[in-house]
PDB file of N, CA and C in Angstrom:
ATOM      1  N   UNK A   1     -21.289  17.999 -36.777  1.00  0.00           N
ATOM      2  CA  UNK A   1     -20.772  18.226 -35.447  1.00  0.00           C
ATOM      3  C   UNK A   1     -20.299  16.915 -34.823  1.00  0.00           C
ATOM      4  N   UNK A   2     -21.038  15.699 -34.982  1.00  0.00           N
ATOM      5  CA  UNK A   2     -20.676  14.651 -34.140  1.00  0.00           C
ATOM      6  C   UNK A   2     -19.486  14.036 -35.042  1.00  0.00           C
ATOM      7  N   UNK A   3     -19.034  14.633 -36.560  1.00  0.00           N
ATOM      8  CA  UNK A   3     -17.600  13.874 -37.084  1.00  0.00           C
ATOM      9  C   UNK A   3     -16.741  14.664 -36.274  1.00  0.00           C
ATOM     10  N   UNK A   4     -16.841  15.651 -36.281  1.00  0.00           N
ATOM     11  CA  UNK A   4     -15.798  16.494 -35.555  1.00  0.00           C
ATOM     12  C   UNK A   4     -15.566  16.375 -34.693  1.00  0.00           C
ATOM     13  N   UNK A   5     -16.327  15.450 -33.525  1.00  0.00           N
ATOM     14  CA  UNK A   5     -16.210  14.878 -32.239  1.00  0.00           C
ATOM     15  C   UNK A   5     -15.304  13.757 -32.030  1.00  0.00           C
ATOM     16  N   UNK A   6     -16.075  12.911 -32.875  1.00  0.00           N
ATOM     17  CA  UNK A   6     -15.786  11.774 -33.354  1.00  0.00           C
ATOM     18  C   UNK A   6     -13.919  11.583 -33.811  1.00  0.00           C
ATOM     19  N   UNK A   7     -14.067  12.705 -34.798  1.00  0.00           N
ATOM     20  CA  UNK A   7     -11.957  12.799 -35.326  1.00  0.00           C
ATOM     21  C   UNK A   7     -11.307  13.625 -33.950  1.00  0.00           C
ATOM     22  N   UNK A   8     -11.815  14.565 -33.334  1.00  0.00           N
ATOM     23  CA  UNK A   8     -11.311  14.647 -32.401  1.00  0.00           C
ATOM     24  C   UNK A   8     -10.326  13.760 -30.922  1.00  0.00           C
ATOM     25  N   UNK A   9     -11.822  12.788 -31.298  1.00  0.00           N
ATOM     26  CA  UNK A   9     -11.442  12.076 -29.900  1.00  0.00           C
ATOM     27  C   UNK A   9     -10.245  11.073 -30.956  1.00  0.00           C
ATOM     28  N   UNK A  10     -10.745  10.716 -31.773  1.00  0.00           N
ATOM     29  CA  UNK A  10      -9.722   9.609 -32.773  1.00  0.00           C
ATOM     30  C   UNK A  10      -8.051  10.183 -32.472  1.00  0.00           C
ATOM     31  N   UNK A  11      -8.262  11.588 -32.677  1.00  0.00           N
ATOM     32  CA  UNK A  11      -6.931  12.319 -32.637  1.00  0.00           C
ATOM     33  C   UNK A  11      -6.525  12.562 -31.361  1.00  0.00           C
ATOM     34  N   UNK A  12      -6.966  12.647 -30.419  1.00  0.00           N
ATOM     35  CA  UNK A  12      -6.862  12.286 -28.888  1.00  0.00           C
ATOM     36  C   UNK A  12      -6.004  10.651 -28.199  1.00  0.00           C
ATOM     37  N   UNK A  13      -6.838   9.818 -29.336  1.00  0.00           N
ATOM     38  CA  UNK A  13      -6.479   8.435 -28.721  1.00  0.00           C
ATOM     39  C   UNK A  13      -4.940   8.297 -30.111  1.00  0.00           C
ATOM     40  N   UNK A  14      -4.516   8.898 -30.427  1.00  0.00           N
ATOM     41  CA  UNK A  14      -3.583   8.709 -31.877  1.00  0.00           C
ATOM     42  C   UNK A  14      -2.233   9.484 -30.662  1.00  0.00           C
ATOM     43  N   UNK A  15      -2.410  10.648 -30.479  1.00  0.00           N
ATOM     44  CA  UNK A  15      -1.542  11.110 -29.799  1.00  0.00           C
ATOM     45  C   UNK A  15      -1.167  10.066 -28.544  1.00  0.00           C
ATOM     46  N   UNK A  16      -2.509  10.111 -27.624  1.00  0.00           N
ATOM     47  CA  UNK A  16      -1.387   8.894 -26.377  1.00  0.00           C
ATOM     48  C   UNK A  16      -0.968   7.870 -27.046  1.00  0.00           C
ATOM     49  N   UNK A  17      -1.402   7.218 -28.033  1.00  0.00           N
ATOM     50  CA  UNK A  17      -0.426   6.195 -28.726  1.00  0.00           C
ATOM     51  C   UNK A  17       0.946   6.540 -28.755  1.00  0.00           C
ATOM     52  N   UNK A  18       1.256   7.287 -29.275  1.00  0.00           N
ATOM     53  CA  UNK A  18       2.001   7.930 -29.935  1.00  0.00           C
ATOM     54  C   UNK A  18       3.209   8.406 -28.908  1.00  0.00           C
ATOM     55  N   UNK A  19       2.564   8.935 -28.174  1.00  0.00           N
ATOM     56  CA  UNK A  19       3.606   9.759 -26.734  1.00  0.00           C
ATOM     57  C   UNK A  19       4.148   8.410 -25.778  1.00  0.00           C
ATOM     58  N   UNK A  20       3.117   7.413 -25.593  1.00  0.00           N
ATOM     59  CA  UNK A  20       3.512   6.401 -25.097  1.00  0.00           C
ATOM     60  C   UNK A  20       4.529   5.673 -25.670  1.00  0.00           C
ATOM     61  N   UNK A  21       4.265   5.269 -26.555  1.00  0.00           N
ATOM     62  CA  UNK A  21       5.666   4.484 -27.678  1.00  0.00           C
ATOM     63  C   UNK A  21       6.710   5.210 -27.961  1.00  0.00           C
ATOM     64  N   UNK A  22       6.834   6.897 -27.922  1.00  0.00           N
ATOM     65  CA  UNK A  22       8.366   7.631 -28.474  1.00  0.00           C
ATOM     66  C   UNK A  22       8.772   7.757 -26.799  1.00  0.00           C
ATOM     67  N   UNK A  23       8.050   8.174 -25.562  1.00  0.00           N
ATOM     68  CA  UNK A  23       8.540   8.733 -24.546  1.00  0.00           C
ATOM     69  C   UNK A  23       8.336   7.283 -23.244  1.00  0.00           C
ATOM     70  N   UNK A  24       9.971   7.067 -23.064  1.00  0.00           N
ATOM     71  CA  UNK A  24      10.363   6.040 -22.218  1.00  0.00           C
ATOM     72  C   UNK A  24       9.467   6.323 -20.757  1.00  0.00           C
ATOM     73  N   UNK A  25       8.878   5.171 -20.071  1.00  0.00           N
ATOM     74  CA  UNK A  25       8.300   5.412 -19.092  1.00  0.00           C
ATOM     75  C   UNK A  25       9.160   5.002 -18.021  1.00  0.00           C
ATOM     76  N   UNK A  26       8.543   5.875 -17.091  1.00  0.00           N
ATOM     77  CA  UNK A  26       9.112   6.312 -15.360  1.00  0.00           C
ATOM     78  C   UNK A  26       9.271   4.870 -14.869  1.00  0.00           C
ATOM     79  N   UNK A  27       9.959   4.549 -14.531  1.00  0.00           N
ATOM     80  CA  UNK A  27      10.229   3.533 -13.510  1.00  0.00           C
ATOM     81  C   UNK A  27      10.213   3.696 -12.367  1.00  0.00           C
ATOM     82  N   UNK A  28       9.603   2.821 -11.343  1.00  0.00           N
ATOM     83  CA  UNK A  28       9.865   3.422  -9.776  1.00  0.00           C
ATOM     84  C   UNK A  28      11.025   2.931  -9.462  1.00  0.00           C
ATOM     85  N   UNK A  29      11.791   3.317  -8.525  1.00  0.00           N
ATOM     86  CA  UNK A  29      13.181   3.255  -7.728  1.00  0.00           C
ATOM     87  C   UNK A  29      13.273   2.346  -6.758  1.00  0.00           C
ATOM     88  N   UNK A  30      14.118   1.783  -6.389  1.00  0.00           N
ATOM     89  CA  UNK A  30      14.551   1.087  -4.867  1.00  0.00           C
ATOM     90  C   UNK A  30      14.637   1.716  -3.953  1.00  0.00           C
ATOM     91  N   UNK A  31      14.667   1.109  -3.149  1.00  0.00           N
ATOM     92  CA  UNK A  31      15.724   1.568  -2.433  1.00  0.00           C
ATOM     93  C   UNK A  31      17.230   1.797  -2.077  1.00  0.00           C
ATOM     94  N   UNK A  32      17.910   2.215  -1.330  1.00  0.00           N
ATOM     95  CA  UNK A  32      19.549   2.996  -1.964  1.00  0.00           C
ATOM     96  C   UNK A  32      20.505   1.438  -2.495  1.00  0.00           C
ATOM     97  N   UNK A  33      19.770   0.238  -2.698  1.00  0.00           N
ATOM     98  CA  UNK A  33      20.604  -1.152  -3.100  1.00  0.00           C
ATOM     99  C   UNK A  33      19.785  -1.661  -3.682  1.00  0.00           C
ATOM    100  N   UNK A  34      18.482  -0.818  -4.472  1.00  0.00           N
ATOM    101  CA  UNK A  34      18.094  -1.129  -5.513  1.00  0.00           C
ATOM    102  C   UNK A  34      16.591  -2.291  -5.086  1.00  0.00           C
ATOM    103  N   UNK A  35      16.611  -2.002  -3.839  1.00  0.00           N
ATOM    104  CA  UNK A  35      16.084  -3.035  -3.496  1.00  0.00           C
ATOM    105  C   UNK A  35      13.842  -2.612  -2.986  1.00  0.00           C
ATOM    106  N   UNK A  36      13.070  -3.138  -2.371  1.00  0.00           N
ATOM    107  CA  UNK A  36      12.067  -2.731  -2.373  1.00  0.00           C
ATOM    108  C   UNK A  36      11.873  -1.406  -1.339  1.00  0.00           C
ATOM    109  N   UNK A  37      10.840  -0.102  -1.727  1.00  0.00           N
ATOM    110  CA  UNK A  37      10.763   1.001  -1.278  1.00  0.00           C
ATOM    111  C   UNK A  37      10.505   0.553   0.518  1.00  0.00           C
ATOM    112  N   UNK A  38       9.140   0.211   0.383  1.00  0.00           N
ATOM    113  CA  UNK A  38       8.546  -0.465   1.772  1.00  0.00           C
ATOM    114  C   UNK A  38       7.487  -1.790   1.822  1.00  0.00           C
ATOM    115  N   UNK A  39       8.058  -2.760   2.187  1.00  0.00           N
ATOM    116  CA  UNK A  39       6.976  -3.596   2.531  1.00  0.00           C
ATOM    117  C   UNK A  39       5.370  -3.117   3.092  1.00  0.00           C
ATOM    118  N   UNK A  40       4.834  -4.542   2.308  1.00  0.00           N
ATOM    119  CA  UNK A  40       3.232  -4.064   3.142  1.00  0.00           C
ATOM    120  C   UNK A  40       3.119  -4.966   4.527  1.00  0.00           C
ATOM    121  N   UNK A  41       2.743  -4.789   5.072  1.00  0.00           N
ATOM    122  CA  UNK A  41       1.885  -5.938   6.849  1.00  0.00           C
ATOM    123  C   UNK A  41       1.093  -6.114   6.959  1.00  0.00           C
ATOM    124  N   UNK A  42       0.440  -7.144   7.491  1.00  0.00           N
ATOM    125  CA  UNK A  42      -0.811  -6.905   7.684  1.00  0.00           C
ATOM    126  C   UNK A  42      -1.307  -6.464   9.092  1.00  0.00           C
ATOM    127  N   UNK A  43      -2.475  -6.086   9.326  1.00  0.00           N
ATOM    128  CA  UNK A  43      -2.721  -5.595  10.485  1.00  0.00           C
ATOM    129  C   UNK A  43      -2.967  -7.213  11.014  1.00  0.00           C
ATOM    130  N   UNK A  44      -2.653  -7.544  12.077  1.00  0.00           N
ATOM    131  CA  UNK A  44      -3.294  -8.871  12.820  1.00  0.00           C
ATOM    132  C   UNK A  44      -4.906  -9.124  13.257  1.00  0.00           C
ATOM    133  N   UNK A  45      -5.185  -7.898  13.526  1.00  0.00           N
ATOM    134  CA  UNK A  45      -6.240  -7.195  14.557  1.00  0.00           C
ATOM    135  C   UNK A  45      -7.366  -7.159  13.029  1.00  0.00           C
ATOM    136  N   UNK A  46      -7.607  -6.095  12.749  1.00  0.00           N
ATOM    137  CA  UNK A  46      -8.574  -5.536  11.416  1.00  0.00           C
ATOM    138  C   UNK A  46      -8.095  -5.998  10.139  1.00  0.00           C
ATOM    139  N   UNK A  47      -6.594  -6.950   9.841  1.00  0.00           N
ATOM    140  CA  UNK A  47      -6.756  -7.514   8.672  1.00  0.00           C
ATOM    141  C   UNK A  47      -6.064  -6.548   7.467  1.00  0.00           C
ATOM    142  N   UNK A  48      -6.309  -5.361   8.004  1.00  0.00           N
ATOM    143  CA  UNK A  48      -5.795  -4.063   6.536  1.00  0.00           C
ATOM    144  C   UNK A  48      -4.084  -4.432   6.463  1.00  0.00           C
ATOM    145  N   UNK A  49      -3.796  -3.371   5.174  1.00  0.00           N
ATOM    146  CA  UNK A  49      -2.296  -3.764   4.929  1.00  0.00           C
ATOM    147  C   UNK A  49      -1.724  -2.354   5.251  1.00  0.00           C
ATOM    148  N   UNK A  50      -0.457  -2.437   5.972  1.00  0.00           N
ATOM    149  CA  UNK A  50      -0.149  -0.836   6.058  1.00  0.00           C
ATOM    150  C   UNK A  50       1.538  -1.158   5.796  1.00  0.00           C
ATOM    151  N   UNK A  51       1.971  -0.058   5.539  1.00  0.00           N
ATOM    152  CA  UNK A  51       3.544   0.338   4.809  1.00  0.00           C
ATOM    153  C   UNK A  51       4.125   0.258   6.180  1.00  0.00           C
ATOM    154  N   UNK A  52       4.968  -0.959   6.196  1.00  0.00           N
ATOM    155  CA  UNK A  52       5.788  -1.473   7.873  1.00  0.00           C
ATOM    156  C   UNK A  52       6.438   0.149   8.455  1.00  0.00           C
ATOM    157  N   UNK A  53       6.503   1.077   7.303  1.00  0.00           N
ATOM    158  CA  UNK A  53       7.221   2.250   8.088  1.00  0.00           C
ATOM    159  C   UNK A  53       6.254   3.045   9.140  1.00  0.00           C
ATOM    160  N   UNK A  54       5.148   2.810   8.497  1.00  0.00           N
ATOM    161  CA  UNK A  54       3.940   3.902   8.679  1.00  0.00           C
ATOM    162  C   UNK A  54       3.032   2.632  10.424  1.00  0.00           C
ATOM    163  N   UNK A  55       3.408   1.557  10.395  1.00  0.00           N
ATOM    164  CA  UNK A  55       2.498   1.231  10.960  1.00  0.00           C
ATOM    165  C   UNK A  55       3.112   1.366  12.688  1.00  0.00           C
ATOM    166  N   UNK A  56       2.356   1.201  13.568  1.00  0.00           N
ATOM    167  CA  UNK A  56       2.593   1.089  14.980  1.00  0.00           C
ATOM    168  C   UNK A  56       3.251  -0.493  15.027  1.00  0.00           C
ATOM    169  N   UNK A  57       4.121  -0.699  15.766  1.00  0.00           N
ATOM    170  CA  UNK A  57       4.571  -1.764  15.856  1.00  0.00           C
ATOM    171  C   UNK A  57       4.645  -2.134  17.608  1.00  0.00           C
ATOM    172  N   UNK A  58       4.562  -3.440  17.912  1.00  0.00           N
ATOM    173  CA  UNK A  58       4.174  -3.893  19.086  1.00  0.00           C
ATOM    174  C   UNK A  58       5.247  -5.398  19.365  1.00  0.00           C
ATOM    175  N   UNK A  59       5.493  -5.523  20.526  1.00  0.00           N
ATOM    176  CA  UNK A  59       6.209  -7.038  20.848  1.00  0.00           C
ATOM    177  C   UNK A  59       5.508  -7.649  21.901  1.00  0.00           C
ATOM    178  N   UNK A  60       4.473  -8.683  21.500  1.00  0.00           N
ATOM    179  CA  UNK A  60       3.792  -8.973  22.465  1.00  0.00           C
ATOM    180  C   UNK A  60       4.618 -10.778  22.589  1.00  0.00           C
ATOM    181  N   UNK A  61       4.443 -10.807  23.666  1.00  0.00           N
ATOM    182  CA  UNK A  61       4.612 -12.509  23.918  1.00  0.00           C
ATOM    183  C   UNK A  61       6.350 -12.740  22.947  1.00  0.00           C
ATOM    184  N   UNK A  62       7.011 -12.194  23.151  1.00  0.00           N
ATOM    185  CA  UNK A  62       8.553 -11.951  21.879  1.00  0.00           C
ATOM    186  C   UNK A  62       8.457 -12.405  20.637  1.00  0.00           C
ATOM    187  N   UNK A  63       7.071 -12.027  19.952  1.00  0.00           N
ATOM    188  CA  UNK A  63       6.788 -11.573  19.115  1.00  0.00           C
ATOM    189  C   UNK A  63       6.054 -10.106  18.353  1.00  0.00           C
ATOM    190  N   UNK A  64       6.692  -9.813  17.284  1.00  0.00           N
ATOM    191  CA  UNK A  64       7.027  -8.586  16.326  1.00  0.00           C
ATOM    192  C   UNK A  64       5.264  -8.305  15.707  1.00  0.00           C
ATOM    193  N   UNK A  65       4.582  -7.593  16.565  1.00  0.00           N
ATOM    194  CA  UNK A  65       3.169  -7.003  15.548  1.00  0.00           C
ATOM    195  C   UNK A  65       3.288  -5.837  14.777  1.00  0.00           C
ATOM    196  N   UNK A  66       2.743  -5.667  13.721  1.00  0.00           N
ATOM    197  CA  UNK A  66       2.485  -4.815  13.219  1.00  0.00           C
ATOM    198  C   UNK A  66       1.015  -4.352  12.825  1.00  0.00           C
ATOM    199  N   UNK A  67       1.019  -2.938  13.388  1.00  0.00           N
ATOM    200  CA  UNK A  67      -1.121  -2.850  13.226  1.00  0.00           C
ATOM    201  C   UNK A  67      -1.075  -1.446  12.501  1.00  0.00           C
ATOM    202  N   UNK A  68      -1.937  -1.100  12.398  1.00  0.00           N
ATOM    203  CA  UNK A  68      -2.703   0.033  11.319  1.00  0.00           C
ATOM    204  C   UNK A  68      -2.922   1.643  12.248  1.00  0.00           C
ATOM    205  N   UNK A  69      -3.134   0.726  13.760  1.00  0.00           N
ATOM    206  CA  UNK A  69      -3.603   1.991  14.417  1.00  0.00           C
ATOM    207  C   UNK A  69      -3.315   1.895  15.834  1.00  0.00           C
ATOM    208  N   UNK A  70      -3.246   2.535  16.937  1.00  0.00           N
ATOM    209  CA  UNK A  70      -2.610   2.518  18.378  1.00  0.00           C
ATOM    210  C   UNK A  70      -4.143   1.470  19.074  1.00  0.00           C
ATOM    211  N   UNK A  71      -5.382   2.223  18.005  1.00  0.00           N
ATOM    212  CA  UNK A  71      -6.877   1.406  18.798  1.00  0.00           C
ATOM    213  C   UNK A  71      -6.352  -0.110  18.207  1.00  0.00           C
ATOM    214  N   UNK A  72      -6.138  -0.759  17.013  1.00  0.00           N
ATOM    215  CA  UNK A  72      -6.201  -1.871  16.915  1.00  0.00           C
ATOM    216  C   UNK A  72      -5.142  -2.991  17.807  1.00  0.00           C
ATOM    217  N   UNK A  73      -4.121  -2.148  18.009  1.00  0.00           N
ATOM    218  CA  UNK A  73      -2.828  -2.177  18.788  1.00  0.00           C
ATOM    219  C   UNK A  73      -3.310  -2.994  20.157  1.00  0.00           C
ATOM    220  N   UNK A  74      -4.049  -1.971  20.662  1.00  0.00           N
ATOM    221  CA  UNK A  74      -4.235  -2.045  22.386  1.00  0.00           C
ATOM    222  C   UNK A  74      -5.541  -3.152  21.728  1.00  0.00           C
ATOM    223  N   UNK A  75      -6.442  -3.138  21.288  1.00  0.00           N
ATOM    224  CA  UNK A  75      -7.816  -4.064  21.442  1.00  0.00           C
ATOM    225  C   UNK A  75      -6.907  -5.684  20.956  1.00  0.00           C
ATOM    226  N   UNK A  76      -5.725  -5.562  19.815  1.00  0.00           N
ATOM    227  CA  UNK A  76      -5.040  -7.086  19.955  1.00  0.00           C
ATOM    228  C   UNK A  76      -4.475  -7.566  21.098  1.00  0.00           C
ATOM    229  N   UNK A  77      -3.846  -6.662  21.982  1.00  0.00           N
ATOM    230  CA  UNK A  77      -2.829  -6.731  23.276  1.00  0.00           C
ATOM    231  C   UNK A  77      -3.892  -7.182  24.440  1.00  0.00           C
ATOM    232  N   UNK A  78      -4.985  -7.015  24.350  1.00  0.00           N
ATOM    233  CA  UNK A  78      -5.928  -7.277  25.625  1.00  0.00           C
ATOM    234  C   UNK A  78      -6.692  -8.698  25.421  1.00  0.00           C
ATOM    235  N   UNK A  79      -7.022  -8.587  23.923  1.00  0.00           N
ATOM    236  CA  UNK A  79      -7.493 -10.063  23.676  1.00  0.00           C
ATOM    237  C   UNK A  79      -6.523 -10.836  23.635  1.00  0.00           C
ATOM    238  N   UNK A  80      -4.927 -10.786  23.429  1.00  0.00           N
ATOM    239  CA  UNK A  80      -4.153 -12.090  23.422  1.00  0.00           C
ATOM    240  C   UNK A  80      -4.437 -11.938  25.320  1.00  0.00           C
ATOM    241  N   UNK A  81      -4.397 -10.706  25.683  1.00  0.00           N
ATOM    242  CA  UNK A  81      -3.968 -10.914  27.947  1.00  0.00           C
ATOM    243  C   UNK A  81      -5.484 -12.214  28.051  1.00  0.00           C
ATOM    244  N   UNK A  82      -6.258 -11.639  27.477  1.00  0.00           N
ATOM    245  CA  UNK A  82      -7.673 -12.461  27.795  1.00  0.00           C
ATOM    246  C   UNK A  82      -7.637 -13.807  27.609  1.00  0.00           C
ATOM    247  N   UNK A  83      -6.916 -14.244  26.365  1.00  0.00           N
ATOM    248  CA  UNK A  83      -6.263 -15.898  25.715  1.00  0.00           C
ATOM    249  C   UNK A  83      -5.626 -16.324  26.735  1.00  0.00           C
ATOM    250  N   UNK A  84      -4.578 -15.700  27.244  1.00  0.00           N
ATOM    251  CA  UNK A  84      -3.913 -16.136  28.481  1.00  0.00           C
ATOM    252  C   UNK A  84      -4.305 -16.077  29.739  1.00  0.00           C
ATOM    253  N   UNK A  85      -5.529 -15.367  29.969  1.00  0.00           N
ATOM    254  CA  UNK A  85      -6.126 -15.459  31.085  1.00  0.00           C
ATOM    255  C   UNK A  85      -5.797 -14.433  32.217  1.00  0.00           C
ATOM    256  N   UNK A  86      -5.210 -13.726  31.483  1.00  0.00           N
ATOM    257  CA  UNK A  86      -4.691 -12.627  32.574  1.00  0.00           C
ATOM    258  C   UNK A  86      -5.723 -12.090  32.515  1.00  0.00           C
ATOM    259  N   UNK A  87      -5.897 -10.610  33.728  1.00  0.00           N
ATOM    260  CA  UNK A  87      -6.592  -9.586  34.095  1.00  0.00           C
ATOM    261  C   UNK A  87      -6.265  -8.329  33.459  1.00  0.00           C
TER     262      UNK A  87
END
């Protein structure tokens, strides 16, 4: 029982060999000039990386933020007012 396992799995790992080397693999795409799908950002606030399409974006001080979430958004926007001393 355990050869039969054993050639099984052998014949398991023979085939993805096999399918991998005759069948050309997927490439991902550009964008329409060939170029990257979406950048990553980082959040300023929590540090995470989010897809510039997907993230909330902010112009504080005429500069361009990009954050993860509307909470990390507003808690960066109050601590830069606080840096500056505003109310």
């Amino acid at each position: 029982m355990i050869r039969f396992l054993i050639f099984l799995f052998l014949a398991y790992l023979l085939y993805r060999l096999l399918k991998g080397l005759l069948t050309p693999g997927k490439q991902v795409g550009g964008g329409p000039e060939g170029g990257v799908i979406d950048e990553m950002v980082q959040d300023p606030y929590c540090k995470t990386y989010v897809p510039r399409r997907e993230a909330v974006k902010r112009t504080i001080d005429r500069e361009t933020y990009y954050f993860c979430s509307e909470e990390c958004a507003s808690k960066f926007e109050s601590e830069k007012k606080t840096q500056r001393g505003e109310s």
